[in-house]
Protein backbone atom coordinates (compact mmCIF):
# COMPACT_ATOMS: atom_id res chain seq x y z
CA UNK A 1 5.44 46.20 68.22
CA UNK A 2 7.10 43.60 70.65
CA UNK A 3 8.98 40.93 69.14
CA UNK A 4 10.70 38.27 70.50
CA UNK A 5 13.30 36.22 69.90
CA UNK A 6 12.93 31.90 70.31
CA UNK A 7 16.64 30.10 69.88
CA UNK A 8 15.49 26.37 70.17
CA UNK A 9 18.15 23.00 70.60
CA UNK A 10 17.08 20.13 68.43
CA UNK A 11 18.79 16.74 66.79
CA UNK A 12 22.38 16.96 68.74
CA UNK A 13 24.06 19.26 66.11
CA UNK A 14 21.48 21.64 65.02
CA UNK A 15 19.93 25.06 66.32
CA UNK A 16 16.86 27.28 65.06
CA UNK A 17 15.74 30.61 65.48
CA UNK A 18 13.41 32.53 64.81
CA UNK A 19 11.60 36.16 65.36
CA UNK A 20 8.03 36.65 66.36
CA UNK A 21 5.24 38.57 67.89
CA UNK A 22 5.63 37.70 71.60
CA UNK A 23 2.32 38.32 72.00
CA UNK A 24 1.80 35.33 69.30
CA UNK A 25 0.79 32.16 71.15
CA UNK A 26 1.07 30.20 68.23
CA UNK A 27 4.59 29.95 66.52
CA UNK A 28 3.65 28.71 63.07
CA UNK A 29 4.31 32.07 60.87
CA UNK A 30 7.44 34.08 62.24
CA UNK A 31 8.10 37.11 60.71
CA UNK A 32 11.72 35.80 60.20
CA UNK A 33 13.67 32.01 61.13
CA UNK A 34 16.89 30.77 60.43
CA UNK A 35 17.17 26.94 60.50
CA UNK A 36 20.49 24.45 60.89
CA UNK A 37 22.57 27.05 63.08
CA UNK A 38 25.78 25.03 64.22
CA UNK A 39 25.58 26.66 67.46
CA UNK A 40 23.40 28.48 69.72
CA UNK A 41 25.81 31.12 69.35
CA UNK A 42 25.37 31.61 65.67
CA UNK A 43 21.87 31.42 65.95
CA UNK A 44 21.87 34.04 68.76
CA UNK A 45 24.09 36.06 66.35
CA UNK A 46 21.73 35.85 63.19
CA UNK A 47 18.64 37.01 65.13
CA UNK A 48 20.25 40.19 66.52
CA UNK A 49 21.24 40.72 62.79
CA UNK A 50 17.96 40.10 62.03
CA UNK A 51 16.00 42.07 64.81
CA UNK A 52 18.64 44.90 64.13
CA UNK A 53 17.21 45.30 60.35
CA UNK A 54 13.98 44.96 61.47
CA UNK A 55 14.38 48.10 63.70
CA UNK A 56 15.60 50.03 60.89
CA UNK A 57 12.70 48.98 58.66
CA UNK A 58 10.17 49.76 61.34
CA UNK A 59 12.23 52.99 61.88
CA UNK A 60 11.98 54.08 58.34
CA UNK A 61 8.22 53.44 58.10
CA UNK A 62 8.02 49.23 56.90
CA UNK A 63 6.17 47.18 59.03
CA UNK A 64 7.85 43.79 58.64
CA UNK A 65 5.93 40.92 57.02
CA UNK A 66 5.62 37.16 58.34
CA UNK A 67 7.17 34.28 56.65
CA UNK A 68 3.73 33.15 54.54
CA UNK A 69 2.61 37.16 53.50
CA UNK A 70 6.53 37.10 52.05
CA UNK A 71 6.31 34.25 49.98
CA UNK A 72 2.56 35.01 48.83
CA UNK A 73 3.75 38.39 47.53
């Protein structure tokens, strides 16, 4: 599995985040996003938090879910 990681700038005090398939052309349903960072390095920070979990899940034997199969279970 290739994921990848998308940090984007928007309003002047904001940053978002969020993990995905990079083979995903469409960036609707991440498997994981973090929204209202303060700074690009906090959202940087979360991600690798995140995508560091995610490797352990995947390593143990969970494949990880997208945002929509998460709240529909």
């Amino acid at each position: 599995m290739k994921l990848k990681v998308r940090v984007v700038h928007y309003r002047h005090d904001c940053w978002y985040a969020d993990i995905d398939d990079a083979d995903d052309r469409q960036p609707d349903d991440p498997y994981w996003y973090a929204d209202g960072c303060h700074t690009q390095a906090e959202a940087i920070a979360l991600a690798c938090s995140q995508l560091a979990a995610l490797d352990q899940a995947v390593a143990a034997g969970t494949l990880p879910a997208r945002i929509s199969e998460a709240v529909a279970a």
